[in-house]
N, C-alpha and C. Protein backbone atom coordinates (compact mmCIF):
# COMPACT_ATOMS: atom_id res chain seq x y z
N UNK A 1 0.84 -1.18 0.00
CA UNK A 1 0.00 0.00 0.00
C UNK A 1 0.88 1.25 0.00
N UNK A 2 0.53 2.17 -0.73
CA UNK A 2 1.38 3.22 -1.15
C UNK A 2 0.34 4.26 0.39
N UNK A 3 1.28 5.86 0.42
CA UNK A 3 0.57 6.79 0.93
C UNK A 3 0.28 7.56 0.71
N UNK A 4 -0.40 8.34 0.39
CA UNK A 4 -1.09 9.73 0.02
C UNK A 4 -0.85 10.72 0.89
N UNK A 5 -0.87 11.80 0.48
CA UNK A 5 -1.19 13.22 1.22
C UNK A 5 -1.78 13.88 0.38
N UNK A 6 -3.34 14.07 0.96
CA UNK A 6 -4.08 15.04 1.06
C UNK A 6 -3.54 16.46 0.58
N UNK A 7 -3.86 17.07 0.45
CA UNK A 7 -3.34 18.44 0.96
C UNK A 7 -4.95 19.35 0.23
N UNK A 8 -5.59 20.40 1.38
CA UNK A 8 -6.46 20.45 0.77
C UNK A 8 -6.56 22.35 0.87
N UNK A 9 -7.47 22.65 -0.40
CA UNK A 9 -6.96 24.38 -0.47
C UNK A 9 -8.26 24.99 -0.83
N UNK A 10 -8.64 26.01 0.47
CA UNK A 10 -9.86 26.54 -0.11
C UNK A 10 -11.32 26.38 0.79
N UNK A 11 -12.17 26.22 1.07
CA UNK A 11 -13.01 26.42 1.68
C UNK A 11 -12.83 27.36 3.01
N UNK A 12 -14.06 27.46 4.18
CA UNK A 12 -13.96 28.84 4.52
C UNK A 12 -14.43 28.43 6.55
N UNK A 13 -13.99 29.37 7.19
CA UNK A 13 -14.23 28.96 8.41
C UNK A 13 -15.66 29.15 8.53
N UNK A 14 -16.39 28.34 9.58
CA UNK A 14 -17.61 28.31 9.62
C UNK A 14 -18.49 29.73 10.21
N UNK A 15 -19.37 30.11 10.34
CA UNK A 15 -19.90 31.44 10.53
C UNK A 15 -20.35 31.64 12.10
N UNK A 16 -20.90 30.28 12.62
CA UNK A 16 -21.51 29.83 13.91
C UNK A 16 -20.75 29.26 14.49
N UNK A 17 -21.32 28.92 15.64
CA UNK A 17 -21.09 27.33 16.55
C UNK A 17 -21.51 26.60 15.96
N UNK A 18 -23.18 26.67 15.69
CA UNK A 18 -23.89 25.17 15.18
C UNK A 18 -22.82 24.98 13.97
N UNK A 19 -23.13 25.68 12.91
CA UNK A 19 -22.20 25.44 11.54
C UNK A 19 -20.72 25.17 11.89
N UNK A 20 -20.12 25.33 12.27
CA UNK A 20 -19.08 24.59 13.28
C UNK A 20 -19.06 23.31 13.23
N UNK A 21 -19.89 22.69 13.84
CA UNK A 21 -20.42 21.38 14.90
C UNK A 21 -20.75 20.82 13.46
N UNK A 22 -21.47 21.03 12.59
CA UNK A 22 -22.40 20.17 11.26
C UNK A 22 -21.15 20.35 10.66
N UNK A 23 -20.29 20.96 9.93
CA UNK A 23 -18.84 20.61 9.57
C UNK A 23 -18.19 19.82 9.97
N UNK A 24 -17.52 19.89 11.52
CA UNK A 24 -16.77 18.77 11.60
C UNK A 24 -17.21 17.49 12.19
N UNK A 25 -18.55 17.28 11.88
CA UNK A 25 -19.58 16.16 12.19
C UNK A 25 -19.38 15.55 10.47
N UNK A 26 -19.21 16.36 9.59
CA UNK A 26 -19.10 16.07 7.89
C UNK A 26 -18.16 15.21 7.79
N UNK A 27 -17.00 16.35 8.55
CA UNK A 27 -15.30 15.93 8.32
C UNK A 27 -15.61 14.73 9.15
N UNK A 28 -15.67 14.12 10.09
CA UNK A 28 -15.79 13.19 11.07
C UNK A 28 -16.34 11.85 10.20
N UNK A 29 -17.61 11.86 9.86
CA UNK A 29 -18.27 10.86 9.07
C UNK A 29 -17.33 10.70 7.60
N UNK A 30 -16.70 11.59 7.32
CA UNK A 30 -15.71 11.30 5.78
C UNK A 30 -14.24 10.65 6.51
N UNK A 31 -13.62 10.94 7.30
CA UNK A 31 -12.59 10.56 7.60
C UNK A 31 -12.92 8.69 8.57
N UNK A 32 -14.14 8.74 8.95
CA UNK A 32 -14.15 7.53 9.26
C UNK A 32 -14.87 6.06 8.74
N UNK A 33 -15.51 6.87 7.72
CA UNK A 33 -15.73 6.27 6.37
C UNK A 33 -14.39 5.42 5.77
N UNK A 34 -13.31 6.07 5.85
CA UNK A 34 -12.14 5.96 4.93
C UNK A 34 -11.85 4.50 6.01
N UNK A 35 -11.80 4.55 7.52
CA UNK A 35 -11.30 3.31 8.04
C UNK A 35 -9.50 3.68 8.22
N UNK A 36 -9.37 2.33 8.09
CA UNK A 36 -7.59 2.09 8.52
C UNK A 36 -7.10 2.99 7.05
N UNK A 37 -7.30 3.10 6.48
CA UNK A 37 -7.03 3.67 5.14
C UNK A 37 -6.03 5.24 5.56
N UNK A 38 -6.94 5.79 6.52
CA UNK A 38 -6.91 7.42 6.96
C UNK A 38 -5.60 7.44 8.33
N UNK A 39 -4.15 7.66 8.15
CA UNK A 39 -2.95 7.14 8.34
C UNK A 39 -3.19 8.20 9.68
N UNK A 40 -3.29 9.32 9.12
CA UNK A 40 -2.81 10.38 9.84
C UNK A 40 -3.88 11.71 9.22
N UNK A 41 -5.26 11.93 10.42
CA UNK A 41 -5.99 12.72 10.10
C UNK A 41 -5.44 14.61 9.94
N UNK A 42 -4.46 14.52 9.71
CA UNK A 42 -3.78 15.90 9.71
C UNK A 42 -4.37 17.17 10.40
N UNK A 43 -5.10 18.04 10.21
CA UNK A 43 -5.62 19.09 10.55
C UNK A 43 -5.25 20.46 9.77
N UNK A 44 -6.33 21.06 10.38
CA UNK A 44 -6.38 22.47 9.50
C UNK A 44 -4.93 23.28 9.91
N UNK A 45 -4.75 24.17 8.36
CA UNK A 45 -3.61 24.99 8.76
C UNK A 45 -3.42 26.55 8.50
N UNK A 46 -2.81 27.04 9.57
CA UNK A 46 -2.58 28.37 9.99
C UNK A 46 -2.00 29.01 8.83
N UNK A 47 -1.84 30.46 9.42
CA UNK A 47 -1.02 31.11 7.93
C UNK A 47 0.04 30.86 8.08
N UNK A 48 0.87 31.02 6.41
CA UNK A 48 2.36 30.53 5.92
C UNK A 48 2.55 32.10 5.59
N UNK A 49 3.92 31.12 5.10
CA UNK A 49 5.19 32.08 4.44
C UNK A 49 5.69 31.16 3.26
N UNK A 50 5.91 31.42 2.34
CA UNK A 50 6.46 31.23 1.37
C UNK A 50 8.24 31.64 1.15
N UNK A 51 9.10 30.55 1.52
CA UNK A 51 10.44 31.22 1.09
C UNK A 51 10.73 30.87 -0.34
N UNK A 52 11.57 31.58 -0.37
CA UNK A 52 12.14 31.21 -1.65
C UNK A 52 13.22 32.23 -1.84
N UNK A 53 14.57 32.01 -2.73
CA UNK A 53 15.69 32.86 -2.66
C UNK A 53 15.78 34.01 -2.94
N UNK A 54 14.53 34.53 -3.35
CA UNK A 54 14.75 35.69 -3.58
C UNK A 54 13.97 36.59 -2.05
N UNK A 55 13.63 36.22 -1.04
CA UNK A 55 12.98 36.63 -0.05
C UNK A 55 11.86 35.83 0.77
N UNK A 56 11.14 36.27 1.48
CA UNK A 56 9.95 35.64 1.85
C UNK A 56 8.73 36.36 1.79
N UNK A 57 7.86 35.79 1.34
CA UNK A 57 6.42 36.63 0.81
C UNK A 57 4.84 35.78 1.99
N UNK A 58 4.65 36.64 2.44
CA UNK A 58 3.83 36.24 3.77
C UNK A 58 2.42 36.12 3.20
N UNK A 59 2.04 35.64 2.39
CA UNK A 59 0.79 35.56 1.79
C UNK A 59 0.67 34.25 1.43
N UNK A 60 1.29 33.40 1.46
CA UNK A 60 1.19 31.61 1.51
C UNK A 60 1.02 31.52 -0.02
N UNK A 61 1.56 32.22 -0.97
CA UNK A 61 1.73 31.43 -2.18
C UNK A 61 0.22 31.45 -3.00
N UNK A 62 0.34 31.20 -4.31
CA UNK A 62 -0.88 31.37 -5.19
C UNK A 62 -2.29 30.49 -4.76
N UNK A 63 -2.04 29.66 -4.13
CA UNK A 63 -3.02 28.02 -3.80
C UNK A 63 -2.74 28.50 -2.04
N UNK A 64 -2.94 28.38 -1.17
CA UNK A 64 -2.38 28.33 0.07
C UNK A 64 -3.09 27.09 0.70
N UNK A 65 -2.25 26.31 1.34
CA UNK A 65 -3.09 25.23 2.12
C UNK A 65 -3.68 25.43 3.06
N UNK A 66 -5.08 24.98 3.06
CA UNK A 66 -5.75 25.22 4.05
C UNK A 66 -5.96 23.86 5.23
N UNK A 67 -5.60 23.08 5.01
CA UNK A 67 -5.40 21.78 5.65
C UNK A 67 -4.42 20.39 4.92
N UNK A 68 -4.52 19.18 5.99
CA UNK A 68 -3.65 18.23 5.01
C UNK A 68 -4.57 16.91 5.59
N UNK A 69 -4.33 15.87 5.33
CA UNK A 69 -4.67 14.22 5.95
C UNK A 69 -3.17 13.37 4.81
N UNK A 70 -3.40 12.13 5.41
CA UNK A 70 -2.19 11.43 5.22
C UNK A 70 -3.09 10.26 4.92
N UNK A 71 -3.64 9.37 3.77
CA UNK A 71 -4.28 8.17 3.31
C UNK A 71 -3.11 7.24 3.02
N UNK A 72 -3.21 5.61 3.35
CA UNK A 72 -2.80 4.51 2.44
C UNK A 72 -3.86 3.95 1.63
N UNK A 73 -3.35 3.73 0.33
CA UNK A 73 -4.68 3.34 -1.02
C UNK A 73 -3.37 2.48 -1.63
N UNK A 74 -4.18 1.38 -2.60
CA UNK A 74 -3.42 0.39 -3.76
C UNK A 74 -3.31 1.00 -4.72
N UNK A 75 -3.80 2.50 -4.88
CA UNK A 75 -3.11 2.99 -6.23
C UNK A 75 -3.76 4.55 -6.19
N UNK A 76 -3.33 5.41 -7.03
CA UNK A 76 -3.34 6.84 -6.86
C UNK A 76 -4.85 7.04 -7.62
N UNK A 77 -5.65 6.32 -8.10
CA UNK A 77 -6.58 5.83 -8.43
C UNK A 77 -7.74 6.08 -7.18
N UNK A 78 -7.56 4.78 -6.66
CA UNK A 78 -8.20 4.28 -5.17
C UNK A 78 -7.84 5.71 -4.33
N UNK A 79 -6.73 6.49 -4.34
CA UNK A 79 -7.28 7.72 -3.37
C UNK A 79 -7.46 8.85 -3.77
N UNK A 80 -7.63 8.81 -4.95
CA UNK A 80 -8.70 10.13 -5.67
C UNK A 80 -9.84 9.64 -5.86
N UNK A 81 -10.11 8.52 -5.51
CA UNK A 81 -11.65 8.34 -5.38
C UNK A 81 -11.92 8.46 -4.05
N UNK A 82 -11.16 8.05 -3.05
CA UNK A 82 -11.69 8.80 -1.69
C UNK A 82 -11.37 9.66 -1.01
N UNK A 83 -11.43 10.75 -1.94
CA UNK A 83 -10.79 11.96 -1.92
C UNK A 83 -12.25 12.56 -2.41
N UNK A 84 -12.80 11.85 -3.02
CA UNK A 84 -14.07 12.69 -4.01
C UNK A 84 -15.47 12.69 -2.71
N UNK A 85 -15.09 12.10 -1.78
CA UNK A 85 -16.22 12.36 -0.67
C UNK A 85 -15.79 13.65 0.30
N UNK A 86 -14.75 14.41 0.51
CA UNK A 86 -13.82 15.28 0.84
C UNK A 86 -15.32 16.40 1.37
N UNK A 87 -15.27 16.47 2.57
CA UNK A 87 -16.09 18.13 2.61
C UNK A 87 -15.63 19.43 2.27
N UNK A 88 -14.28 19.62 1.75
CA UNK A 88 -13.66 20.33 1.38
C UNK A 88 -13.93 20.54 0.31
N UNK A 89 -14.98 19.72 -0.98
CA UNK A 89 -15.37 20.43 -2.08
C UNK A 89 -16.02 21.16 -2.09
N UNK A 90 -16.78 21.27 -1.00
CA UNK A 90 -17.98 22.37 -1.09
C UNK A 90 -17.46 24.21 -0.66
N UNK A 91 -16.92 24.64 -1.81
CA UNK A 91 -16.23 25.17 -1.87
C UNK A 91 -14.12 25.72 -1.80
N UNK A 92 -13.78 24.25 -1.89
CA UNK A 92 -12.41 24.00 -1.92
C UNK A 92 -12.04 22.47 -3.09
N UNK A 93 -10.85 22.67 -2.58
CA UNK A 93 -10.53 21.37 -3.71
C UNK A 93 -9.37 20.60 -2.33
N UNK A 94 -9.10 19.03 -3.15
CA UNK A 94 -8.03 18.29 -2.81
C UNK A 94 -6.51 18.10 -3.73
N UNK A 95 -6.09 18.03 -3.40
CA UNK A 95 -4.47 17.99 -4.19
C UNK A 95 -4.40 16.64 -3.40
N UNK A 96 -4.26 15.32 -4.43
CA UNK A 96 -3.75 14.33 -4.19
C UNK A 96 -2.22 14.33 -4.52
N UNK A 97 -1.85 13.79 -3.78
CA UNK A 97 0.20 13.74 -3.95
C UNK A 97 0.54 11.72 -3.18
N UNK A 98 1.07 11.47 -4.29
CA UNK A 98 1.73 10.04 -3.57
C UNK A 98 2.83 10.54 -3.12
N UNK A 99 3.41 9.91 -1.82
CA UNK A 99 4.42 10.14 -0.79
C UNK A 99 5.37 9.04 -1.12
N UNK A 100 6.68 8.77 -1.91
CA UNK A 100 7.38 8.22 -2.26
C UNK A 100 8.07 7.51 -1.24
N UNK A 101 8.85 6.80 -1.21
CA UNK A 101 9.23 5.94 -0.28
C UNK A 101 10.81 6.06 -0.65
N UNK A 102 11.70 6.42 0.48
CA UNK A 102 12.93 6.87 0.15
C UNK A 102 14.27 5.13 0.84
């Protein structure tokens, strides 16, 4: 079994408490859907910096990540398909990436 990383960019903090609570009740039922599959449920992420040699630019880059998770799947296939239940489409996207093995 190969591993995935998630990496996901885009959707928006919730407005409420309740809307809060029905989100990560979403995220909750999608990530445990997935089973042993779901390695490392990652979590949402704070603001970046972008280095790079010519300086650092505090705006996190054109895409900025807004969270990550860590999947094992039999093929890059198998975790862009369970990637496509993601509550993060509803208004964001997923960036599937296989994690190479060094």
């Amino acid at each position: 079994m190969a591993r995935f990383l998630y990496t996901f960019h885009g959707g928006k903090r919730p407005d409420s408490k309740e809307e809060g609570e029905r989100v990560m009740a979403q995220w909750g039922a999608w990530m445990g859907g997935l089973g042993d599959a779901m390695v490392d449920p990652g979590g949402p992420a704070g603001a970046s910096k972008t280095v790079t040699a010519k300086g650092v630019d505090d705006h996190g880059g054109a895409n900025p990540v807004s969270g990550y998770s860590i999947v094992e799947a039999g093929s890059m296939e198998a975790a862009v398909d369970m990637a496509k239940g993601c509550p993060i489409l509803d208004g964001g996207n997923v960036e599937v990436t296989e994690i190479l093995s060094m």
